[in-house]
C-alpha atoms as a PDB file:
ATOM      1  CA  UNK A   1      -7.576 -17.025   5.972  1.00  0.00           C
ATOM      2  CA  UNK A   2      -6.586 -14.520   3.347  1.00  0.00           C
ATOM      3  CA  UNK A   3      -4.570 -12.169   6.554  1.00  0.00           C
ATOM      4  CA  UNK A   4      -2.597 -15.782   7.099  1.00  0.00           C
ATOM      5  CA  UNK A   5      -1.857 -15.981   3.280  1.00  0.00           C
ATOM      6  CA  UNK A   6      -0.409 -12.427   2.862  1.00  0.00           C
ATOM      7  CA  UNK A   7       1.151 -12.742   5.973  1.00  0.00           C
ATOM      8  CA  UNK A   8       3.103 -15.662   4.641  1.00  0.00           C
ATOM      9  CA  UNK A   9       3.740 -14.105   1.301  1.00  0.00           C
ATOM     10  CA  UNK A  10       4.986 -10.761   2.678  1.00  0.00           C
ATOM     11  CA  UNK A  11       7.176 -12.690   5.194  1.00  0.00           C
ATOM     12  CA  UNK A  12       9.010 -14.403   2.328  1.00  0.00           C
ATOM     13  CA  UNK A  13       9.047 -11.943  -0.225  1.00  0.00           C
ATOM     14  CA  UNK A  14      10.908  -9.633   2.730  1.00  0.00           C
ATOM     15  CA  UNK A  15      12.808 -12.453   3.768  1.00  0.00           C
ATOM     16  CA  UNK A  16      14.327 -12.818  -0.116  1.00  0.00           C
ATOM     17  CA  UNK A  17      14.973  -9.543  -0.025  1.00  0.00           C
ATOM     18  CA  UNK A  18      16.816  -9.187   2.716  1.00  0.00           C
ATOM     19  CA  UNK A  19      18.769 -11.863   1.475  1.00  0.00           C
ATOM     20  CA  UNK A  20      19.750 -10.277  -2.087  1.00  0.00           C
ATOM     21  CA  UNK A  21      20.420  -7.113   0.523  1.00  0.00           C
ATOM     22  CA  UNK A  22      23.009  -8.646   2.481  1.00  0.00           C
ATOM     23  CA  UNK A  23      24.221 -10.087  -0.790  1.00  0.00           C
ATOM     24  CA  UNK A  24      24.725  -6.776  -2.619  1.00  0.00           C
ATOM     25  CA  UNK A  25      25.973  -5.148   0.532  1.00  0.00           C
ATOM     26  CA  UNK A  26      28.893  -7.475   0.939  1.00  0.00           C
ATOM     27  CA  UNK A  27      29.647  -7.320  -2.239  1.00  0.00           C
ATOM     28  CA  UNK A  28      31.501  -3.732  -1.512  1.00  0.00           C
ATOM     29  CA  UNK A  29      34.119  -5.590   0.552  1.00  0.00           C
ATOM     30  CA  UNK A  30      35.195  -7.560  -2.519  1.00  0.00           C
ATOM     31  CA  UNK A  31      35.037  -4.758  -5.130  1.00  0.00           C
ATOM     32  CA  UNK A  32      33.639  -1.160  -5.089  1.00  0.00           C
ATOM     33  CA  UNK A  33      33.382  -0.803  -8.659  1.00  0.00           C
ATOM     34  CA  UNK A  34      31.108  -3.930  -9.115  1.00  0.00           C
ATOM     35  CA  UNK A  35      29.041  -3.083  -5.881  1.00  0.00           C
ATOM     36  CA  UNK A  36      29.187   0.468  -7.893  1.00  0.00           C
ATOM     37  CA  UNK A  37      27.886  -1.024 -11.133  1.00  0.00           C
ATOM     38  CA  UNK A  38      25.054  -3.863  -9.069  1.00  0.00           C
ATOM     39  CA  UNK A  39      23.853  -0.511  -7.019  1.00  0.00           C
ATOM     40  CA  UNK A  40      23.427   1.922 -10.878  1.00  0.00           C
ATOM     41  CA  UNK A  41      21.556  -1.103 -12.291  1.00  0.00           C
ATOM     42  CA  UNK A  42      19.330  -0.918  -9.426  1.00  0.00           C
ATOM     43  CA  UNK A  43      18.186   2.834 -10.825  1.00  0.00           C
ATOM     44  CA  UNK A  44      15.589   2.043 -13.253  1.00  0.00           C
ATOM     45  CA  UNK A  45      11.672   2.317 -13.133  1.00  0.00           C
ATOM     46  CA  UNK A  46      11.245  -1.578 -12.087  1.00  0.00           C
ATOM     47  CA  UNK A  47      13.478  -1.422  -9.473  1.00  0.00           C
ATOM     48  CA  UNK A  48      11.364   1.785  -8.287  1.00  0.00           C
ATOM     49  CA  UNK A  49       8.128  -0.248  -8.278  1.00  0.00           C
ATOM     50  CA  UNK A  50       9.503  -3.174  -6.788  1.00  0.00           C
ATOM     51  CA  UNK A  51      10.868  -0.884  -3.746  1.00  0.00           C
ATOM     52  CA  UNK A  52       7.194   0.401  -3.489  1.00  0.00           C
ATOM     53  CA  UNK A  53       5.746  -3.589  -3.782  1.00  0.00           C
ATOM     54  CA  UNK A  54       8.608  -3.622  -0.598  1.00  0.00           C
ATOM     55  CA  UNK A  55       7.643  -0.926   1.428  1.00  0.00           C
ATOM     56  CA  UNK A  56       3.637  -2.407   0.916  1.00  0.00           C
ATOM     57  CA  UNK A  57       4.808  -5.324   1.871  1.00  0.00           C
ATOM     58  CA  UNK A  58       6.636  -4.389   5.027  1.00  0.00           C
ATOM     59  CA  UNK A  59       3.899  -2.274   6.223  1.00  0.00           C
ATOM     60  CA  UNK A  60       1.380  -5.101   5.756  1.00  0.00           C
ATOM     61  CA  UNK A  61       3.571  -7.509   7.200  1.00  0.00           C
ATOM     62  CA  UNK A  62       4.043  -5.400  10.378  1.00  0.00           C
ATOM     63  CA  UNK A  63       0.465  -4.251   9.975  1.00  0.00           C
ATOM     64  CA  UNK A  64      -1.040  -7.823  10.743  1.00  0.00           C
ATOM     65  CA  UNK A  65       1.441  -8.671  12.934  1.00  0.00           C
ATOM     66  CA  UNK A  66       0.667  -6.240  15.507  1.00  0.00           C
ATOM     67  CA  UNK A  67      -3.063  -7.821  14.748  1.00  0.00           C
ATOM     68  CA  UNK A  68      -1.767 -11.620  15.452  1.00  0.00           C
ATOM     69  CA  UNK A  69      -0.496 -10.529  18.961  1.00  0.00           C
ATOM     70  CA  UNK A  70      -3.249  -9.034  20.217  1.00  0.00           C
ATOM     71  CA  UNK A  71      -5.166 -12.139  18.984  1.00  0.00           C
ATOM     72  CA  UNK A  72      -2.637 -14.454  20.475  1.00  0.00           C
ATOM     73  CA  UNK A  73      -2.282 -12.378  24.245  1.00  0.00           C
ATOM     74  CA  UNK A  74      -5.865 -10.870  24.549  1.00  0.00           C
ATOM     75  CA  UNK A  75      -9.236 -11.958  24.821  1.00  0.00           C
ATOM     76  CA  UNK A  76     -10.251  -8.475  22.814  1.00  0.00           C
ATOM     77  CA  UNK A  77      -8.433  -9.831  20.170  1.00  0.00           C
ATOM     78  CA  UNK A  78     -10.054 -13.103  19.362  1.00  0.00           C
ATOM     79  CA  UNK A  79     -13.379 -11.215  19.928  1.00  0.00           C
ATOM     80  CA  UNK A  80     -12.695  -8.813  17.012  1.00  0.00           C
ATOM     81  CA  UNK A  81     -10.263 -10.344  14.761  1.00  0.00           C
ATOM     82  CA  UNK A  82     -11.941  -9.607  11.668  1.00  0.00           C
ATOM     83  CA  UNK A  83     -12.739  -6.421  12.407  1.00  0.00           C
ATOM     84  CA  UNK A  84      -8.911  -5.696  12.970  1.00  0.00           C
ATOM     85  CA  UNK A  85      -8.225  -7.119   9.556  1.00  0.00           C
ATOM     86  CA  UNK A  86      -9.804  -4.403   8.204  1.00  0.00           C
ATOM     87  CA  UNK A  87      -8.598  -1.673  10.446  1.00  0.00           C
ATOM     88  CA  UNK A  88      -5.227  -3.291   9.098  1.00  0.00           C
ATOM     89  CA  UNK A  89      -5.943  -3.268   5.568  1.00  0.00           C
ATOM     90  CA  UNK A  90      -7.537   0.986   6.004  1.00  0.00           C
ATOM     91  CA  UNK A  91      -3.978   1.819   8.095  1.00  0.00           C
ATOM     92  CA  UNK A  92      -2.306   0.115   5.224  1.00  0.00           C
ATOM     93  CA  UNK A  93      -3.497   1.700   2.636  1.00  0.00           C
ATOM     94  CA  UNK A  94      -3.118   4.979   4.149  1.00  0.00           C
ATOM     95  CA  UNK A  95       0.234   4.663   4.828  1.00  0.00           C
ATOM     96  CA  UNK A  96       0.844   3.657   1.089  1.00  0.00           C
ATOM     97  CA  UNK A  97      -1.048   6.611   0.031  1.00  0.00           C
ATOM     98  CA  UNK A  98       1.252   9.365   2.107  1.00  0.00           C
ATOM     99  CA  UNK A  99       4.434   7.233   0.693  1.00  0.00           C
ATOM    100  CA  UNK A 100       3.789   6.141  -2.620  1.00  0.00           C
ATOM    101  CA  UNK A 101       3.303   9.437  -4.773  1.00  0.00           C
ATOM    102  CA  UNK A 102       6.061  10.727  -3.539  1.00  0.00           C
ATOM    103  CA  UNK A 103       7.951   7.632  -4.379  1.00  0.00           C
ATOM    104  CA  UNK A 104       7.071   7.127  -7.482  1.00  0.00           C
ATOM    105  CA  UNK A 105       7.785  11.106  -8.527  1.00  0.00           C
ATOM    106  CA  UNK A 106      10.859  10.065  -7.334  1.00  0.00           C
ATOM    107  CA  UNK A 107      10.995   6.779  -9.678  1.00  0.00           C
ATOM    108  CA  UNK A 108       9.972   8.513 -12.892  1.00  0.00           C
ATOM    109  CA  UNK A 109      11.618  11.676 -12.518  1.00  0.00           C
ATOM    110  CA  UNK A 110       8.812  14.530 -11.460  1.00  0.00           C
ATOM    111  CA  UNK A 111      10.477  15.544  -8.549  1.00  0.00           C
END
């Protein structure tokens, strides 16, 4: 139950932030200098963590839904599903491991 429920929350919290992406994006057609000034505010410690609470998401997201198909289109899959959960949830966390140190040198200025 608790792979549906993150699956659902990643899946909206990416969708939203597509949706401010597309937003800001346009917004350079209309005027540089305020796509200029949206982009600088976007510079700051918070946004830093909230682009690491999006990359987390995204990998999770794509994580377990790799794990739903084979579920849904093998017979291996319904066999083991819980055991794929948590080969999802080690994969995840090594991924964020290899990307979030250097990210967040990045975000608070060590490198």
């Amino acid at each position: 139950m608790w792979s549906w429920v993150l699956h659902r929350i990643t899946g909206v919290g990416i969708y939203f932030f597509l949706l401010v992406h597309i937003l800001d994006t346009a917004l350079v057609r209309v005027s540089p200098e305020a796509y200029n000034a949206v982009i600088a505010q976007y510079k700051n410690p918070i946004m830093g963590l909230g682009e690491l609470a999006l990359v987390a998401a995204i990998g999770f997201h794509a994580l377990n839904g790799l794990r739903i198909i084979l579920i849904d289109f093998t017979g291996f899959g319904t066999r083991h599903q819980k055991a794929m959960f948590y080969i999802v949830l080690a994969l995840w966390v090594v991924l964020l491991l290899g990307f979030a140190p250097r990210h967040l040198m990045h975000v608070f200025g060590g490198a």
